[in-house]
PDB file of N, CA and C in Angstrom:
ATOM      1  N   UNK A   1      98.045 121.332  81.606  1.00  0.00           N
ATOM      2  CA  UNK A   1      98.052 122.494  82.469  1.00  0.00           C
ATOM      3  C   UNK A   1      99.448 122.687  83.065  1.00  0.00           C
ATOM      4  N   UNK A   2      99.674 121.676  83.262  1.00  0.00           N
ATOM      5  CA  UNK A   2     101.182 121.623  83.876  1.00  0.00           C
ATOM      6  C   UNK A   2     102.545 122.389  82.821  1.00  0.00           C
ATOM      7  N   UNK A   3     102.414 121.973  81.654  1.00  0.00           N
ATOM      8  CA  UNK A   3     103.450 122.250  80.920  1.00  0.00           C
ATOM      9  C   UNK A   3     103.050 123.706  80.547  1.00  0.00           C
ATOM     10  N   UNK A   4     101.670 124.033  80.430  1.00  0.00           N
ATOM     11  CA  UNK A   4     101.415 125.643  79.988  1.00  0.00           C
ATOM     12  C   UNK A   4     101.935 126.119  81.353  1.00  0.00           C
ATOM     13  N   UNK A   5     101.822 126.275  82.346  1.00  0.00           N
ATOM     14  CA  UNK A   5     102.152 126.895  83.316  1.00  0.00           C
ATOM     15  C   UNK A   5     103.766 126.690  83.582  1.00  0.00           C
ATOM     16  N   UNK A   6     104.424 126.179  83.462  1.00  0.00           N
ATOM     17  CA  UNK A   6     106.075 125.510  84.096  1.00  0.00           C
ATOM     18  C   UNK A   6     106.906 125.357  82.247  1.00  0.00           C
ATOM     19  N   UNK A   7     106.599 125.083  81.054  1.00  0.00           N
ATOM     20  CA  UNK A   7     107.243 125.460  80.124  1.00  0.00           C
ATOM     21  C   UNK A   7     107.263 124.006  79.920  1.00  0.00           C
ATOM     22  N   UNK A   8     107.425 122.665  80.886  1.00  0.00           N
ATOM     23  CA  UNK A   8     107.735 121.309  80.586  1.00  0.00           C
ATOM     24  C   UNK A   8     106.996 120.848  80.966  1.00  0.00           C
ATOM     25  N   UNK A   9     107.280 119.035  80.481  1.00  0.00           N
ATOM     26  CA  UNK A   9     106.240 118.527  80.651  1.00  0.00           C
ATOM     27  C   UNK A   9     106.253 117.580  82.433  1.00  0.00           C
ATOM     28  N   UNK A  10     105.930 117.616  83.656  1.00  0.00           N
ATOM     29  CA  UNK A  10     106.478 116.726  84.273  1.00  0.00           C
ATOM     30  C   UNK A  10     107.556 115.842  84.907  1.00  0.00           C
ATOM     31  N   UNK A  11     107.091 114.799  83.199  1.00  0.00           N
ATOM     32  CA  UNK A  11     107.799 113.749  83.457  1.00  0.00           C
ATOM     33  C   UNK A  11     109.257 114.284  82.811  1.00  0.00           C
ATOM     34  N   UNK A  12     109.372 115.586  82.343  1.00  0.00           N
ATOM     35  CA  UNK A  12     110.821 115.896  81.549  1.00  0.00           C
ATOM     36  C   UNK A  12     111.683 116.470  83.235  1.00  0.00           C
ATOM     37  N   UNK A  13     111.279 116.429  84.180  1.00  0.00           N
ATOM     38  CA  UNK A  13     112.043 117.001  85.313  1.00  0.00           C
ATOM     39  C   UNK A  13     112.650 115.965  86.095  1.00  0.00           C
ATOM     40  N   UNK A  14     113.881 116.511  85.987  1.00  0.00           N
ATOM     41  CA  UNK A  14     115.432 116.407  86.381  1.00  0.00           C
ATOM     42  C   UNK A  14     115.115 115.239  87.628  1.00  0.00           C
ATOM     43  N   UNK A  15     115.299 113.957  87.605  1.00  0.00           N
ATOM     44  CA  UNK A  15     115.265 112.874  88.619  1.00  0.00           C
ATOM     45  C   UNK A  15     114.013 112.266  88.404  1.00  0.00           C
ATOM     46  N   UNK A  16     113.013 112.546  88.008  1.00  0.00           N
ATOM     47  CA  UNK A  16     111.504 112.285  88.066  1.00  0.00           C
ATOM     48  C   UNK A  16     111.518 110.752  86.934  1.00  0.00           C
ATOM     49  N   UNK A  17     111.131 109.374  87.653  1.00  0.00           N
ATOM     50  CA  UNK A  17     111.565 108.054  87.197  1.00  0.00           C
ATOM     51  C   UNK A  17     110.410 107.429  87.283  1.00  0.00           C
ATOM     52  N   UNK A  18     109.143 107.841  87.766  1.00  0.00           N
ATOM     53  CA  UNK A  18     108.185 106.631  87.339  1.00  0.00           C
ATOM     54  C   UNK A  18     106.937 107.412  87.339  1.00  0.00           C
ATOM     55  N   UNK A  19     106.090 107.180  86.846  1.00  0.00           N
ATOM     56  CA  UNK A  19     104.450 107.324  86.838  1.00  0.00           C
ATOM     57  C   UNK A  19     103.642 107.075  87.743  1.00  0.00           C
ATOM     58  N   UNK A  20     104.447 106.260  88.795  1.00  0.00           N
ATOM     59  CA  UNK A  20     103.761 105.793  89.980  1.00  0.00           C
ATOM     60  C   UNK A  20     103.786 106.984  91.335  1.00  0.00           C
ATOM     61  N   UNK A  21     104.601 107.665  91.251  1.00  0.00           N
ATOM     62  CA  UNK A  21     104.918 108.691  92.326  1.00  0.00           C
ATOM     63  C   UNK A  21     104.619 109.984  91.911  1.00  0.00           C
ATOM     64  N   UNK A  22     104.527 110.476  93.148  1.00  0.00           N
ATOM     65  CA  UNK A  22     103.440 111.994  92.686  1.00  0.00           C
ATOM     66  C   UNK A  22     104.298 113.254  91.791  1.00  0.00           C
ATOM     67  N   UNK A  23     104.282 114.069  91.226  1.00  0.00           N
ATOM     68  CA  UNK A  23     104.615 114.400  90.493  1.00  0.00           C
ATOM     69  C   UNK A  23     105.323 115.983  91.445  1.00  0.00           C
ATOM     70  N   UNK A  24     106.173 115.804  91.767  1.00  0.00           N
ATOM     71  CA  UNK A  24     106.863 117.296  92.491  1.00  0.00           C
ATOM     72  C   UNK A  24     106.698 118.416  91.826  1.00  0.00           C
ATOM     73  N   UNK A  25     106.495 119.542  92.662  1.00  0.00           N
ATOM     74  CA  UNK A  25     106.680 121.080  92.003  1.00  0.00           C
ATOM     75  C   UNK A  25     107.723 121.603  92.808  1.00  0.00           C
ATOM     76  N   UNK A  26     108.769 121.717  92.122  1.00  0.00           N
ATOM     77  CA  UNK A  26     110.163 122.620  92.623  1.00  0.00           C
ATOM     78  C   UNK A  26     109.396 123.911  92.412  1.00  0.00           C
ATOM     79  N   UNK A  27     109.819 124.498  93.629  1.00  0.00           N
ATOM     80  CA  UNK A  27     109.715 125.834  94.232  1.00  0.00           C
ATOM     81  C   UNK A  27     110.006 126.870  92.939  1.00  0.00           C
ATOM     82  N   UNK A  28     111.300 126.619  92.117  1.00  0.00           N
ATOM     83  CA  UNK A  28     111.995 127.516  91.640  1.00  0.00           C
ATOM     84  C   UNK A  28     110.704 128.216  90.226  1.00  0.00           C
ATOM     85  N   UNK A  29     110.192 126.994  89.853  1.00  0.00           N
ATOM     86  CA  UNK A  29     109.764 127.199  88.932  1.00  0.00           C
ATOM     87  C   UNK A  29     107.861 127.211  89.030  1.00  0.00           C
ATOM     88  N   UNK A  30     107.560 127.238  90.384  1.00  0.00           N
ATOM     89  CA  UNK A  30     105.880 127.568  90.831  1.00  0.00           C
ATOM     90  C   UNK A  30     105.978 129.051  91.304  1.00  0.00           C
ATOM     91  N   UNK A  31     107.282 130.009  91.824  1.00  0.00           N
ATOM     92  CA  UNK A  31     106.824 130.914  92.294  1.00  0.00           C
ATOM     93  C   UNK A  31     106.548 131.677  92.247  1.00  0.00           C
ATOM     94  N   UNK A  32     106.289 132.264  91.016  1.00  0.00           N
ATOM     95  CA  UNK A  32     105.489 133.280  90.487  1.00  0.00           C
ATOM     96  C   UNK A  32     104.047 132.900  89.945  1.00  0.00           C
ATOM     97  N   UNK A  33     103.824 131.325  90.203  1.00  0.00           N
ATOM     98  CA  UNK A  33     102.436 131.086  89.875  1.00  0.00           C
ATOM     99  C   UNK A  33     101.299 131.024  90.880  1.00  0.00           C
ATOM    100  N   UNK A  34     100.110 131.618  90.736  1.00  0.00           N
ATOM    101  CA  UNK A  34      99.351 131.654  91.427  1.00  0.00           C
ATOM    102  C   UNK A  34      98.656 130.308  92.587  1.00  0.00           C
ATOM    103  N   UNK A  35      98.470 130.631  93.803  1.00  0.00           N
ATOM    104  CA  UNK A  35      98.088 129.522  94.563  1.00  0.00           C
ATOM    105  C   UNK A  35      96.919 128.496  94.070  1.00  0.00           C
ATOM    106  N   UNK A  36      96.055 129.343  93.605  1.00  0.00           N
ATOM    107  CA  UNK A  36      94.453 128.837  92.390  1.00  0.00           C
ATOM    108  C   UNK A  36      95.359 128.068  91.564  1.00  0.00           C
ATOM    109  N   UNK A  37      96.739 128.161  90.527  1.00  0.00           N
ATOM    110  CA  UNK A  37      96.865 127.634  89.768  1.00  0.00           C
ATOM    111  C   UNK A  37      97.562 126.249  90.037  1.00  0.00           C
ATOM    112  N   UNK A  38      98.378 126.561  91.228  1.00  0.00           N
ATOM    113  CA  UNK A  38      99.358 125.234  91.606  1.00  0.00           C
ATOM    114  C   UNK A  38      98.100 124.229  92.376  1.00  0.00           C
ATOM    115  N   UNK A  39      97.078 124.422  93.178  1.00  0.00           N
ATOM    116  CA  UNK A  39      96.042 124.132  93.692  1.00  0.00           C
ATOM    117  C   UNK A  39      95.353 123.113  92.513  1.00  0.00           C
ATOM    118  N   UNK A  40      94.962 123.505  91.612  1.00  0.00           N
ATOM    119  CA  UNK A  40      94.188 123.051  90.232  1.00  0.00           C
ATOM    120  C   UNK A  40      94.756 121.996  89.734  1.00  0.00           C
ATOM    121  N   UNK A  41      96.548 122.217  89.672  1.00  0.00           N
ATOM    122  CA  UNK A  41      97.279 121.357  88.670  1.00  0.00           C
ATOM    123  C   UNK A  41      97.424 120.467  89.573  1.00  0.00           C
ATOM    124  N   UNK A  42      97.899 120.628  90.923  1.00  0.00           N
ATOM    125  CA  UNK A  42      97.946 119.373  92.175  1.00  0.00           C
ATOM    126  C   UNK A  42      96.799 117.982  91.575  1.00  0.00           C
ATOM    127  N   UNK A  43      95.393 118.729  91.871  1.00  0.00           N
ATOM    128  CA  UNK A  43      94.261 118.102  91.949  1.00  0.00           C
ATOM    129  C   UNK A  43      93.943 117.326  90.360  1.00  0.00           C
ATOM    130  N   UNK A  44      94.710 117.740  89.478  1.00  0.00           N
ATOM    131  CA  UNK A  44      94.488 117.430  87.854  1.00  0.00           C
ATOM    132  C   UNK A  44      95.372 115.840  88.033  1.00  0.00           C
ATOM    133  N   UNK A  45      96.603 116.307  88.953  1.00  0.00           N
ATOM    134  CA  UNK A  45      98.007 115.226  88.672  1.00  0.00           C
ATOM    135  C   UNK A  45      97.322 114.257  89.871  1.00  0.00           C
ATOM    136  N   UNK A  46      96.510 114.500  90.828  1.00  0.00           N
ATOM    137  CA  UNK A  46      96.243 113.214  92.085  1.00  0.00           C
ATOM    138  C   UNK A  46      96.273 111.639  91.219  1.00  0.00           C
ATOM    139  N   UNK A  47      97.071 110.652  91.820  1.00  0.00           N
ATOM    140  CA  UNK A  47      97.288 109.812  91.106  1.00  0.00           C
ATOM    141  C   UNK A  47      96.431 108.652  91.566  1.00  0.00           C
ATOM    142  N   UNK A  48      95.708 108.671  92.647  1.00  0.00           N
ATOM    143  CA  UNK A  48      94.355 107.919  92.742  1.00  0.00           C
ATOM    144  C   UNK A  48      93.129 108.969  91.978  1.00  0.00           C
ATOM    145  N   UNK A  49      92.907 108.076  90.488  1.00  0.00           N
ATOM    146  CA  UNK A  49      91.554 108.041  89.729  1.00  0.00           C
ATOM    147  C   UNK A  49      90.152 109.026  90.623  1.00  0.00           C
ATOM    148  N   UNK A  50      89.981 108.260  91.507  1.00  0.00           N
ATOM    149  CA  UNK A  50      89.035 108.080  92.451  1.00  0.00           C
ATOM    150  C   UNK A  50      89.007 109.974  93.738  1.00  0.00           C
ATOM    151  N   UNK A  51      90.245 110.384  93.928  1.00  0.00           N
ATOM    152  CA  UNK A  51      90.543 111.694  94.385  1.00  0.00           C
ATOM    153  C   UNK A  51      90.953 112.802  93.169  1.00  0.00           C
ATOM    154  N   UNK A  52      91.085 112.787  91.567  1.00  0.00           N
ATOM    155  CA  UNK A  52      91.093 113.440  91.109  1.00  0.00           C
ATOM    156  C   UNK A  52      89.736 113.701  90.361  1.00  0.00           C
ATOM    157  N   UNK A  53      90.363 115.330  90.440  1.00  0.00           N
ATOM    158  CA  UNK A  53      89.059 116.032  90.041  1.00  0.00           C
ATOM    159  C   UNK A  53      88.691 116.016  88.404  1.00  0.00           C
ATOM    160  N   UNK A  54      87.508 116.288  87.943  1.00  0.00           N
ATOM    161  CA  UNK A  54      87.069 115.615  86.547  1.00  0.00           C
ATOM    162  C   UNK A  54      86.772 116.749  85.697  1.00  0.00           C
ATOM    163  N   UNK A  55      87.021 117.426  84.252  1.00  0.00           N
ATOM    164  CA  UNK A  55      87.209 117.814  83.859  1.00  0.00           C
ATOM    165  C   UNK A  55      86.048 119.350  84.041  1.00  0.00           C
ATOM    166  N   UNK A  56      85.256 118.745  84.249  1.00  0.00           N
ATOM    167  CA  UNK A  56      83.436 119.914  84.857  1.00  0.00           C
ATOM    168  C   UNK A  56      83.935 120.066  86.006  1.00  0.00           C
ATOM    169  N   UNK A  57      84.767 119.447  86.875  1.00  0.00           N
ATOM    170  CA  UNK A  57      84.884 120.101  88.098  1.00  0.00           C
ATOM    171  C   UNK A  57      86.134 120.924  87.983  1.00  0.00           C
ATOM    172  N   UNK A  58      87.225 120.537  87.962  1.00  0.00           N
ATOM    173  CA  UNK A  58      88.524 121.540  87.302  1.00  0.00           C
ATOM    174  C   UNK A  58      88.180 122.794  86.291  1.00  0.00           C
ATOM    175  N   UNK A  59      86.824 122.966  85.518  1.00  0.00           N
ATOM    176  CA  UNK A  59      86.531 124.285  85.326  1.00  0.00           C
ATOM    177  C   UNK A  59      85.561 124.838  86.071  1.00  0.00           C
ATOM    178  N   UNK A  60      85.458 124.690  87.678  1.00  0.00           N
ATOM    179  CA  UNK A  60      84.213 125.111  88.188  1.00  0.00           C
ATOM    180  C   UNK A  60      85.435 125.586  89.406  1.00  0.00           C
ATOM    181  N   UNK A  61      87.105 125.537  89.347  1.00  0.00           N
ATOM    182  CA  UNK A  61      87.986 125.603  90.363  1.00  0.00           C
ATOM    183  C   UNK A  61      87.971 127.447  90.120  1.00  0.00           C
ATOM    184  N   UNK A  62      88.282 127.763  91.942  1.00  0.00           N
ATOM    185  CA  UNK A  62      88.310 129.031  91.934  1.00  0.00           C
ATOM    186  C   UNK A  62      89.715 129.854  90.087  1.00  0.00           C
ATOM    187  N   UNK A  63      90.413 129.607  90.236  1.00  0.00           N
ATOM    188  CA  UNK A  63      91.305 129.479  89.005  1.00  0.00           C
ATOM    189  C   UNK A  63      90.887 130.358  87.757  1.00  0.00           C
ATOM    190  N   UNK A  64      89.933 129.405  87.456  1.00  0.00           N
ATOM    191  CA  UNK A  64      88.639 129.797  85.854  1.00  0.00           C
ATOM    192  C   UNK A  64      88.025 130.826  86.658  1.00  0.00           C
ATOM    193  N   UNK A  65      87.885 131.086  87.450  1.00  0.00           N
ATOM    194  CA  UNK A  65      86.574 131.785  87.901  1.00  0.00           C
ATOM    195  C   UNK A  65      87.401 133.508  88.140  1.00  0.00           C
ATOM    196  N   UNK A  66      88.421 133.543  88.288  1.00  0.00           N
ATOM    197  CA  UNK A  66      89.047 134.719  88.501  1.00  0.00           C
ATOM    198  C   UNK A  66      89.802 135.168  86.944  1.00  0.00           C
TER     199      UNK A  66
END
């Protein structure tokens, strides 16, 4: 979701060094994307297992629904 929306993948952004830390969205390249969409991809990237959302729930996000 991330790379369809932003063109890359993540981990290809400029300083970004481990898997362990949350995954930044520079401004430059979210702001023409919708709040539903940056909202969705947040909750896709949560890096505790246990707080991310699961694939039936990420298509039940306002997002799909509009």
């Amino acid at each position: 979701m991330y790379k369809m929306a932003v063109a890359y993948k993540p981990t290809q952004m400029p300083g970004y060094k481990s898997y362990t830390q949350p995954v930044p969205f520079r401004r430059i390249d979210w702001k023409n994307r919708s709040e539903e969409l940056q909202d969705l991809v947040a909750q896709l990237l949560m890096l505790d297992p246990a707080k991310r959302i699961s694939a039936e729930e990420a298509l039940q996000h306002p997002w799909f629904q509009s």
